[in-house]
C-alpha atoms as a PDB file:
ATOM      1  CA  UNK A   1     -97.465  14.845 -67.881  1.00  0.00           C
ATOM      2  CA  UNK A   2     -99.183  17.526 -69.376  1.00  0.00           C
ATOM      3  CA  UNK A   3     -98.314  19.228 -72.702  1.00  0.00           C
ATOM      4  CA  UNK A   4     -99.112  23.080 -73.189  1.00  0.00           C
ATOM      5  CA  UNK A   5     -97.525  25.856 -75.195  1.00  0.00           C
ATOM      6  CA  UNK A   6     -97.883  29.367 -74.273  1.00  0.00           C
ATOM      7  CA  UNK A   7     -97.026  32.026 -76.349  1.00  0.00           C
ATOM      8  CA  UNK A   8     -95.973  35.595 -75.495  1.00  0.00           C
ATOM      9  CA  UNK A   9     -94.698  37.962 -72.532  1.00  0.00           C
ATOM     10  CA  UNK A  10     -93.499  36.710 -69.086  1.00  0.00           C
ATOM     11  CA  UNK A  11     -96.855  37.112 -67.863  1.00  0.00           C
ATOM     12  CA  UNK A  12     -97.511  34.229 -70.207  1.00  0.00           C
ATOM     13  CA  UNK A  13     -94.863  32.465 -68.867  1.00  0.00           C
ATOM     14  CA  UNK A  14     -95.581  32.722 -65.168  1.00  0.00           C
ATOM     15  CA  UNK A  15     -99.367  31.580 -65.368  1.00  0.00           C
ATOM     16  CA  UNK A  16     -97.809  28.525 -67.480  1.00  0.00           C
ATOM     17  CA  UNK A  17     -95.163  27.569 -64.786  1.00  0.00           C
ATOM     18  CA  UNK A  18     -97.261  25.165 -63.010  1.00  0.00           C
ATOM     19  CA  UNK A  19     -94.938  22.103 -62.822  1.00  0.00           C
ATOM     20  CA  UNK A  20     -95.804  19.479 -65.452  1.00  0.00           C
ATOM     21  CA  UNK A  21     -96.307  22.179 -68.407  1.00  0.00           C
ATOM     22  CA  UNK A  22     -94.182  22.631 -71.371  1.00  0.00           C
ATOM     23  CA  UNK A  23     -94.170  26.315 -71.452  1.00  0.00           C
ATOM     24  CA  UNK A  24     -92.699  27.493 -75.403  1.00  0.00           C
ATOM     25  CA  UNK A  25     -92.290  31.683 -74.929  1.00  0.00           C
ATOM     26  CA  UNK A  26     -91.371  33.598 -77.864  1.00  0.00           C
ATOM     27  CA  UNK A  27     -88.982  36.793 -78.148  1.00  0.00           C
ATOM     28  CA  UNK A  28     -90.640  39.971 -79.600  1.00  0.00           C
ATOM     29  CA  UNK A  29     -88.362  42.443 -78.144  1.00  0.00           C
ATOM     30  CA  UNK A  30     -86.818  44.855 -81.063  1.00  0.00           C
ATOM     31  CA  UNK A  31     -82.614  45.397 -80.670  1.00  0.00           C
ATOM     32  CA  UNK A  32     -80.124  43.875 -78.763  1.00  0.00           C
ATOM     33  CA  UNK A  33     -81.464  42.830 -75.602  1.00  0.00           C
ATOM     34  CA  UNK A  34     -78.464  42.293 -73.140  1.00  0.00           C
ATOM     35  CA  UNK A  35     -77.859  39.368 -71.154  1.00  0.00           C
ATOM     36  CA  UNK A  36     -78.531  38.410 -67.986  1.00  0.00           C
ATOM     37  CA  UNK A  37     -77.379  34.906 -65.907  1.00  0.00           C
ATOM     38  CA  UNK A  38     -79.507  33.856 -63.121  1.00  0.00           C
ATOM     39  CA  UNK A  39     -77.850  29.966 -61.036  1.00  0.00           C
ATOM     40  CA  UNK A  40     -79.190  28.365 -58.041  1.00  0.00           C
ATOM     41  CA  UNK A  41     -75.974  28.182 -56.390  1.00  0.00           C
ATOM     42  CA  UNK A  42     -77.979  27.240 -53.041  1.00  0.00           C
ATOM     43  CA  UNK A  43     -81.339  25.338 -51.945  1.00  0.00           C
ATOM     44  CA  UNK A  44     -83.403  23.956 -49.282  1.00  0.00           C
ATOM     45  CA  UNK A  45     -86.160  22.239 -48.330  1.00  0.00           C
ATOM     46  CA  UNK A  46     -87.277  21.453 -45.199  1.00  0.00           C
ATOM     47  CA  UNK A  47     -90.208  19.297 -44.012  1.00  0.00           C
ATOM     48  CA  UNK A  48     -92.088  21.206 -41.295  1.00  0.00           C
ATOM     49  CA  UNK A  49     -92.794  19.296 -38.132  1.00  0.00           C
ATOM     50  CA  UNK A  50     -96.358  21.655 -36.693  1.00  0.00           C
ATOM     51  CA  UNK A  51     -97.497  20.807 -33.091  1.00  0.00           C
ATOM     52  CA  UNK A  52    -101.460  19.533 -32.811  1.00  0.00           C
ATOM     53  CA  UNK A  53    -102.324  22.899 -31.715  1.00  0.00           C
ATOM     54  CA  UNK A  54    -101.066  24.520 -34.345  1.00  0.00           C
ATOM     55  CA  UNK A  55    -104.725  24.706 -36.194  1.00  0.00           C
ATOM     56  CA  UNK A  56    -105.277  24.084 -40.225  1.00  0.00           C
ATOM     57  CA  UNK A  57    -101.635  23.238 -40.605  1.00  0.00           C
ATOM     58  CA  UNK A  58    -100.912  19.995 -38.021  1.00  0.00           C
ATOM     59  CA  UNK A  59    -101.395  16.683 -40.069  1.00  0.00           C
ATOM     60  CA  UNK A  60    -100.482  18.357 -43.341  1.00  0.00           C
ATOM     61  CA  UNK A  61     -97.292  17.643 -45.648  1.00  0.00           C
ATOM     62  CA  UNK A  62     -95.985  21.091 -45.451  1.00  0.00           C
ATOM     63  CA  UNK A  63     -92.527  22.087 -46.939  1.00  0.00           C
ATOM     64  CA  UNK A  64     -90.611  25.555 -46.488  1.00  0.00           C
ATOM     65  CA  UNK A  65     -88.344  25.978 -49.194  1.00  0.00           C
ATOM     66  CA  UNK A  66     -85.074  28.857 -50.060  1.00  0.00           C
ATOM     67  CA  UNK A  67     -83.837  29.261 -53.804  1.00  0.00           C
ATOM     68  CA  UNK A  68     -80.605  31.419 -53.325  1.00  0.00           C
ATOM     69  CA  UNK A  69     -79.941  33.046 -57.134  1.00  0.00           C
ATOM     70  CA  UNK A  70     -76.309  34.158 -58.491  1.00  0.00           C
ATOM     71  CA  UNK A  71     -77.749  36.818 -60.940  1.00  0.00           C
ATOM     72  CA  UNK A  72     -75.483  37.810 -63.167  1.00  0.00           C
ATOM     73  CA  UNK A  73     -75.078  41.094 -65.835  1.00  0.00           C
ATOM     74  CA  UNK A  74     -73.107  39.993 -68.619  1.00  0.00           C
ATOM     75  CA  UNK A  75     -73.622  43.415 -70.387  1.00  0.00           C
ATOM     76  CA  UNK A  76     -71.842  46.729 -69.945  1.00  0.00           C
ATOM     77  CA  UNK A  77     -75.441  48.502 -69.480  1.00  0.00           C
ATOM     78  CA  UNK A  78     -76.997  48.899 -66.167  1.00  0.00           C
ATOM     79  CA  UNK A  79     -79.915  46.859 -65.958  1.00  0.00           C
ATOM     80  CA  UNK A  80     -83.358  46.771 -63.473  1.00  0.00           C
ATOM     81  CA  UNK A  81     -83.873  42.637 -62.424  1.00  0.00           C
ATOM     82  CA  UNK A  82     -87.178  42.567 -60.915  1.00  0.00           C
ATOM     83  CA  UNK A  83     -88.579  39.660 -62.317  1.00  0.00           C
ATOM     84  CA  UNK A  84     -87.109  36.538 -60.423  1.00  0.00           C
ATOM     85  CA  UNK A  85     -88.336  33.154 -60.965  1.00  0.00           C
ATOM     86  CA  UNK A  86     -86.733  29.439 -60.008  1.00  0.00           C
ATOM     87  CA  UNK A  87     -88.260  25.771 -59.328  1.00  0.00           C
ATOM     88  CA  UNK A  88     -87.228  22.565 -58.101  1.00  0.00           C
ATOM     89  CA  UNK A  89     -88.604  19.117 -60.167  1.00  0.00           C
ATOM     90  CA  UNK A  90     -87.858  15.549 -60.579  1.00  0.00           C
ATOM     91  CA  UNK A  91     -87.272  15.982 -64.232  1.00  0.00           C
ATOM     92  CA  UNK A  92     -86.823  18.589 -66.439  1.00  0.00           C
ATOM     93  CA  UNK A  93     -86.231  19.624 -70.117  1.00  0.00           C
ATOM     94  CA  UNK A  94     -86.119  21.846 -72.957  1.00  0.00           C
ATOM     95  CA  UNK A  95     -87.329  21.198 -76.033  1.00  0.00           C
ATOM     96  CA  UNK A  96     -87.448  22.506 -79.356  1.00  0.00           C
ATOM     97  CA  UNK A  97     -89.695  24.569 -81.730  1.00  0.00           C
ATOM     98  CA  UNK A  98     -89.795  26.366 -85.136  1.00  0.00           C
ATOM     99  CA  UNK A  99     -91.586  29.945 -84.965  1.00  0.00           C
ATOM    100  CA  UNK A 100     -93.129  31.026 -88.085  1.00  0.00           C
ATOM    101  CA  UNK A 101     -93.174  35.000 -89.498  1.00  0.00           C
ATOM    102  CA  UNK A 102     -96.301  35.365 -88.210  1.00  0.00           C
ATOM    103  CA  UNK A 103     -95.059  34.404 -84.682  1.00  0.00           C
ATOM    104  CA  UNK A 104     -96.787  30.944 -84.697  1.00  0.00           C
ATOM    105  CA  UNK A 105     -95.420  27.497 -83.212  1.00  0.00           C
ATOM    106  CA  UNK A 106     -94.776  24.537 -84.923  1.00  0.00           C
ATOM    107  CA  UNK A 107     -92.871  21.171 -84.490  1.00  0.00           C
ATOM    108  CA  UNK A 108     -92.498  21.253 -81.315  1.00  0.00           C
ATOM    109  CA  UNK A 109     -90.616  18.238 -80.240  1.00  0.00           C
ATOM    110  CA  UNK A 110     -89.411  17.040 -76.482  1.00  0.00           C
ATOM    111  CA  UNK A 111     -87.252  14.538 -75.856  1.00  0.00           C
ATOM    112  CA  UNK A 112     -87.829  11.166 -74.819  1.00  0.00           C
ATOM    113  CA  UNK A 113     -85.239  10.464 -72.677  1.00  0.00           C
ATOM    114  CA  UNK A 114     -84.553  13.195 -69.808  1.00  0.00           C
ATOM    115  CA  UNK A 115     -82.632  11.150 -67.025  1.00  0.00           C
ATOM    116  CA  UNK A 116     -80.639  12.929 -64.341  1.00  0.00           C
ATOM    117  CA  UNK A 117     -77.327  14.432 -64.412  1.00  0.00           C
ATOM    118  CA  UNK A 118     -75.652  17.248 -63.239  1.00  0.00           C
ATOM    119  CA  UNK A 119     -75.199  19.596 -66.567  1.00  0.00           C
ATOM    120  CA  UNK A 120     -76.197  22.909 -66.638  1.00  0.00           C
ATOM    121  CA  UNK A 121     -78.463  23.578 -69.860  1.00  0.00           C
ATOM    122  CA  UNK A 122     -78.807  27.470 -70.698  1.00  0.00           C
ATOM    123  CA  UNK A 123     -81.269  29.102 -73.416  1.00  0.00           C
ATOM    124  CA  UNK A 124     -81.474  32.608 -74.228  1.00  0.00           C
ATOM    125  CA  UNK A 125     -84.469  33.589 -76.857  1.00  0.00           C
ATOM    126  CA  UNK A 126     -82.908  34.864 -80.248  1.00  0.00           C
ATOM    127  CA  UNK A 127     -85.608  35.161 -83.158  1.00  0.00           C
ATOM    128  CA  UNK A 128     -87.011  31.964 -82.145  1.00  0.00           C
ATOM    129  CA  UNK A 129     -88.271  30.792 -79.159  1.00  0.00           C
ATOM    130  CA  UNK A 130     -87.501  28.595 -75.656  1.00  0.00           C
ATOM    131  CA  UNK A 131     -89.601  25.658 -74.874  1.00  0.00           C
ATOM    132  CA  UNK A 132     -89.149  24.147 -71.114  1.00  0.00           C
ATOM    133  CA  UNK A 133     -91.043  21.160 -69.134  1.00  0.00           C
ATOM    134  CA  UNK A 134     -90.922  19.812 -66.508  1.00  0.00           C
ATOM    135  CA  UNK A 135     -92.927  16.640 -64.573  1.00  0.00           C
ATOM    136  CA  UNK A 136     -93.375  15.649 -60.800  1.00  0.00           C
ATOM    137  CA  UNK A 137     -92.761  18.879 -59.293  1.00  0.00           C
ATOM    138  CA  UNK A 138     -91.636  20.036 -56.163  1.00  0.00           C
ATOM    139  CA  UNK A 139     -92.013  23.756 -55.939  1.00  0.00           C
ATOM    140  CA  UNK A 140     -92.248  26.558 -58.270  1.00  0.00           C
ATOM    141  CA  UNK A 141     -91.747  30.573 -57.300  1.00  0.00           C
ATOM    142  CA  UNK A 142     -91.874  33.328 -59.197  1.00  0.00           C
ATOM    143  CA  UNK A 143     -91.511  37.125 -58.139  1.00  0.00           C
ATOM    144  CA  UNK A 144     -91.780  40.519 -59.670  1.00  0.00           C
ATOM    145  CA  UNK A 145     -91.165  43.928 -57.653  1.00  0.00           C
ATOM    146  CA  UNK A 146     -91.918  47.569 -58.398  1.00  0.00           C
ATOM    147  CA  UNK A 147     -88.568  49.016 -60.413  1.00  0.00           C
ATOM    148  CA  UNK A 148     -86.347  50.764 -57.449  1.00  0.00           C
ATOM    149  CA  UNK A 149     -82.610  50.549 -56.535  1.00  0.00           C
ATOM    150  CA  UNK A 150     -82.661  47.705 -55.261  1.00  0.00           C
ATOM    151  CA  UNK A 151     -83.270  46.190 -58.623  1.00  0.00           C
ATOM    152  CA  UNK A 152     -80.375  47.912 -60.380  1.00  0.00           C
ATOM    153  CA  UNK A 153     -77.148  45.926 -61.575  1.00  0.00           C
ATOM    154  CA  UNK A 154     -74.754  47.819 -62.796  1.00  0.00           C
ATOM    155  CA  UNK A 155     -72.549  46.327 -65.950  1.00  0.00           C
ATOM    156  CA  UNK A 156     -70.345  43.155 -65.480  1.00  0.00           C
ATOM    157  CA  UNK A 157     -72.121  42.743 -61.337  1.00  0.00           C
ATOM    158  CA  UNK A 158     -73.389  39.476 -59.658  1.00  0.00           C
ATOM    159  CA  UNK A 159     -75.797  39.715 -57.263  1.00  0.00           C
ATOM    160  CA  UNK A 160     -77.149  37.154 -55.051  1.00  0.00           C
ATOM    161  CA  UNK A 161     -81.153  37.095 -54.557  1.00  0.00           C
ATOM    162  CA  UNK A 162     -83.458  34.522 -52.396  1.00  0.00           C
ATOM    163  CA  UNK A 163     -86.763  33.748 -53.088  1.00  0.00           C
ATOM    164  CA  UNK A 164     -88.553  31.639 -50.312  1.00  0.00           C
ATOM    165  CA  UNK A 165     -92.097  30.412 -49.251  1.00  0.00           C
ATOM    166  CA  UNK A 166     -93.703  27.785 -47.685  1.00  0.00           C
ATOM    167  CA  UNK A 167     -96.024  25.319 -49.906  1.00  0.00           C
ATOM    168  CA  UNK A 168     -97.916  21.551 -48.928  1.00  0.00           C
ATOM    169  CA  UNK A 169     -95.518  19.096 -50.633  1.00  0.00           C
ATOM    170  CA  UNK A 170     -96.330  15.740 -52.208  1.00  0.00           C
ATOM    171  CA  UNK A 171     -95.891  12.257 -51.946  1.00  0.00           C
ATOM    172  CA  UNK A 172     -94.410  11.965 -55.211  1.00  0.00           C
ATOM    173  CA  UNK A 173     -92.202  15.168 -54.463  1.00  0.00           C
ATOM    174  CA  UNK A 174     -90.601  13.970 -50.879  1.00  0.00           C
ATOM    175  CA  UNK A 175     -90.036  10.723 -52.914  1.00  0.00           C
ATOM    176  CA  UNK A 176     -87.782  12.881 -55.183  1.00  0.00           C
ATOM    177  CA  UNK A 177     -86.294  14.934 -52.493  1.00  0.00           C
ATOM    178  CA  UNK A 178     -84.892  11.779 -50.692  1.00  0.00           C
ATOM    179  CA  UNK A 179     -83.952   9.938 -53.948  1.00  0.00           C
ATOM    180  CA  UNK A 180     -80.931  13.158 -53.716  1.00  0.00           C
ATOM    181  CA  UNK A 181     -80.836  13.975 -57.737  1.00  0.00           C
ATOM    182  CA  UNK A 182     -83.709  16.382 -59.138  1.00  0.00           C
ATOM    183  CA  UNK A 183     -83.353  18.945 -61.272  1.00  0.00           C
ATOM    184  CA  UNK A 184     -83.620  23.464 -60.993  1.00  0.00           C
ATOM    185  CA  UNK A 185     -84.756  26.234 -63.221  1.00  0.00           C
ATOM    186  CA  UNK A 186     -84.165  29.956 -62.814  1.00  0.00           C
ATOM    187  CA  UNK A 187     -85.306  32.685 -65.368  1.00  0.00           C
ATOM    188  CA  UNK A 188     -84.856  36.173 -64.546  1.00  0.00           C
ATOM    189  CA  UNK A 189     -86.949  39.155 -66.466  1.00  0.00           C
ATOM    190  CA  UNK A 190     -86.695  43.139 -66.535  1.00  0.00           C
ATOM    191  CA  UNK A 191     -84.941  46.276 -68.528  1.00  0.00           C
ATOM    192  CA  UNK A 192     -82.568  48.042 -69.868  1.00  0.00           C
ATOM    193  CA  UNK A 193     -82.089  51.353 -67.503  1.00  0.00           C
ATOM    194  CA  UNK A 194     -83.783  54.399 -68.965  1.00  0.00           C
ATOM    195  CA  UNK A 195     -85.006  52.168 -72.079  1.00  0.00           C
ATOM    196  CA  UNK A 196     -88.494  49.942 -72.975  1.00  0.00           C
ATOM    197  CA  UNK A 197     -85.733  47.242 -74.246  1.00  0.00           C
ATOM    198  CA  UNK A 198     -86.095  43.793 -72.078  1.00  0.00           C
ATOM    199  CA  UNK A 199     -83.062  41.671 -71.041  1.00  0.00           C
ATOM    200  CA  UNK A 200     -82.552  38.528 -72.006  1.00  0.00           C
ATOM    201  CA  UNK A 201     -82.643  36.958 -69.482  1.00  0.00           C
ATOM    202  CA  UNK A 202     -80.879  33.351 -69.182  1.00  0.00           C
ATOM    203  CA  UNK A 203     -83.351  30.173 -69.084  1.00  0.00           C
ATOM    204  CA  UNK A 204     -81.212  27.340 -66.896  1.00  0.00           C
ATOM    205  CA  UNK A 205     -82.002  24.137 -66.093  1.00  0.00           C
ATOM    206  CA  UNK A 206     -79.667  22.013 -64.077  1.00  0.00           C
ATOM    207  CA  UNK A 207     -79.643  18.670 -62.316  1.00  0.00           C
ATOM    208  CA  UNK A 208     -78.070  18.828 -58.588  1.00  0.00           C
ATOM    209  CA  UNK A 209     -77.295  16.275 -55.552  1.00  0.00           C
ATOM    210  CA  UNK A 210     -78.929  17.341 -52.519  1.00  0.00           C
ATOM    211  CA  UNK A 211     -77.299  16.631 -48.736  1.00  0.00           C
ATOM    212  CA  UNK A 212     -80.256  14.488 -47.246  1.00  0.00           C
ATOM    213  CA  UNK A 213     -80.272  15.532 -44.027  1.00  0.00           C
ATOM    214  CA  UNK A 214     -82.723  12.566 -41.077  1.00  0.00           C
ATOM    215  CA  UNK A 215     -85.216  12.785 -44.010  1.00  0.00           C
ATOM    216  CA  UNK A 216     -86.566  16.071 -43.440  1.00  0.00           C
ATOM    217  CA  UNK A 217     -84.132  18.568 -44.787  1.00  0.00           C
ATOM    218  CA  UNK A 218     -82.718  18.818 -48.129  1.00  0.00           C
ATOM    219  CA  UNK A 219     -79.772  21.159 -48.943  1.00  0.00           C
ATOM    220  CA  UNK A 220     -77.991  21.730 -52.212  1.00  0.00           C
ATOM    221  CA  UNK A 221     -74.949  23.982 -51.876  1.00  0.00           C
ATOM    222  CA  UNK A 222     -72.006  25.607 -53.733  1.00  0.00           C
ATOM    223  CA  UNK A 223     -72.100  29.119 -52.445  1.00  0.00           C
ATOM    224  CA  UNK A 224     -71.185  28.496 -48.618  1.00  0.00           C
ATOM    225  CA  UNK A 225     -68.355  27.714 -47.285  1.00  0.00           C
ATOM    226  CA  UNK A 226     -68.487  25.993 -43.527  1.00  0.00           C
ATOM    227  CA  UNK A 227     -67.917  29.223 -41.790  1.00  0.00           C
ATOM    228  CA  UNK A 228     -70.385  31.378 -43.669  1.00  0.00           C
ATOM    229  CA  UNK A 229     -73.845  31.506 -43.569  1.00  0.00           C
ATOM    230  CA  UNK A 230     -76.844  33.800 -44.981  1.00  0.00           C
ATOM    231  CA  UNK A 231     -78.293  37.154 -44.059  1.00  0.00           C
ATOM    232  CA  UNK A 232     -81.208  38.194 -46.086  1.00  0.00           C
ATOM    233  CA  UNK A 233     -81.633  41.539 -45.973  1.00  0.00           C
ATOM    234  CA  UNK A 234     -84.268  44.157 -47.375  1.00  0.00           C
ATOM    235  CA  UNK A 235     -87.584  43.232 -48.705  1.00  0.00           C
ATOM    236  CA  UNK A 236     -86.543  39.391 -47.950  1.00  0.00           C
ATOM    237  CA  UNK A 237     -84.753  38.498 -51.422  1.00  0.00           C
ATOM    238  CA  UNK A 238     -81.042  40.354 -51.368  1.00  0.00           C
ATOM    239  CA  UNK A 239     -78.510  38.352 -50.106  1.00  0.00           C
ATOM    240  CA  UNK A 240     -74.957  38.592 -48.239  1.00  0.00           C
ATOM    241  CA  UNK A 241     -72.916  36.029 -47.395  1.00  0.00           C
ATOM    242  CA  UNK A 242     -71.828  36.435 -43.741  1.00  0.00           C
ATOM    243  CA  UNK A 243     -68.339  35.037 -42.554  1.00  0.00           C
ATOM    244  CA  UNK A 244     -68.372  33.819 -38.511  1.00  0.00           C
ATOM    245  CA  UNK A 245     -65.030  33.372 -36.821  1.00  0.00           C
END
């Protein structure tokens, strides 16, 4: 396990979200920010079996993955989300720090025990800061769009929002994956509308049972019900929930 802290603006944050690092990111918005709730409500991860002839990919260990987001505006302002991130490890954690007035990190501690279970942990940065690791990981995406409507939540709106990919999986991961209990993170970043103020944007980390499906797919859901499924629309990341008689 490695052991970093990174300082700073999401930027910061997103180079430091390679799984196994402690990432410690510190608040230096001025006002109010409002909040904002990002959940996985729905995963997957899906082992891909490529023909021979499919060149550079057959042989490999190679994973496609969906992280379905319930973003949430719990102010009255209208808000631009375009800064999506989530991740899927075997263990993760936050951990604690004291900032000092001139914005410096000390006493950072992590815990020693971070077993499963299926709590949801939530941070938002105050005046401090929120420190967040993570070891043996599966998958980690992060996204961030040009401002445009799509972006826009009005006050007191949940939206949902997918973020997908394709990545070369572990040994180590797939172990996790069919052990069934691992844990998620989703951060969302942006603005107030028509102001330089950010959100503050909900850190979550919680541990979920996945469906073990032959092996080679892995589903976690709460959003679906049996006669729904998704359409993702757009530029590939809004959601709508489709009902099939």
């Amino acid at each position: 396990m490695i052991s970093r802290l990174v300082a700073g603006s999401l930027l910061a944050l997103m180079l430091g979200m390679v799984i196994g690092t402690p990432i410690l990111v510190q608040n230096l918005a001025l006002g109010e920010p409002p909040k904002v709730y990002a959940e996985v409500v729905y995963a997957y991860f899906g082992l891909q079996p490529f023909n021979q002839n499919v060149s550079g990919l057959y042989g490999r260990q190679v994973m496609s993955y969906l992280f379905v987001l319930n973003v949430t505006n719990l102010s009255d302002q209208l808000v631009i989300v375009n800064n999506f991130q989530a991740s899927a490890a075997e263990s993760m954690w936050f951990f604690n720090a004291t900032v000092s007035a001139t914005g410096h990190y000390f006493n950072a501690t992590e815990p020693i025990d971070f077993e499963w279970d299926n709590k949801t942990q939530v941070r938002y940065m105050d005046r401090g800061g929120v420190g967040f690791g993570s070891s043996n990981g599966i998958v980690s995406r992060s996204e961030s769009f040009q401002e445009g409507n799509l972006y826009y939540w009005s006050g007191n709106t949940s939206r949902l929002v997918a973020l997908t990919g394709m990545v070369e999986v572990s040994g180590l991961a797939l172990q996790a994956l069919k052990a069934g209990k691992i844990f998620v993170f989703s951060n969302v970043g942006g603005k107030v509308y028509g102001s330089r103020l950010s959100i503050s944007g909900a850190y979550v980390i919680k541990g979920i049972e996945l469906q073990n499906i032959q092996n080679k797919e892995f589903v976690y859901n709460i959003l679906l019900k049996p006669n729904q499924r998704l359409l993702i629309t757009g530029d590939g990341i809004e959601v709508v929930i489709v009902s099939e008689s």
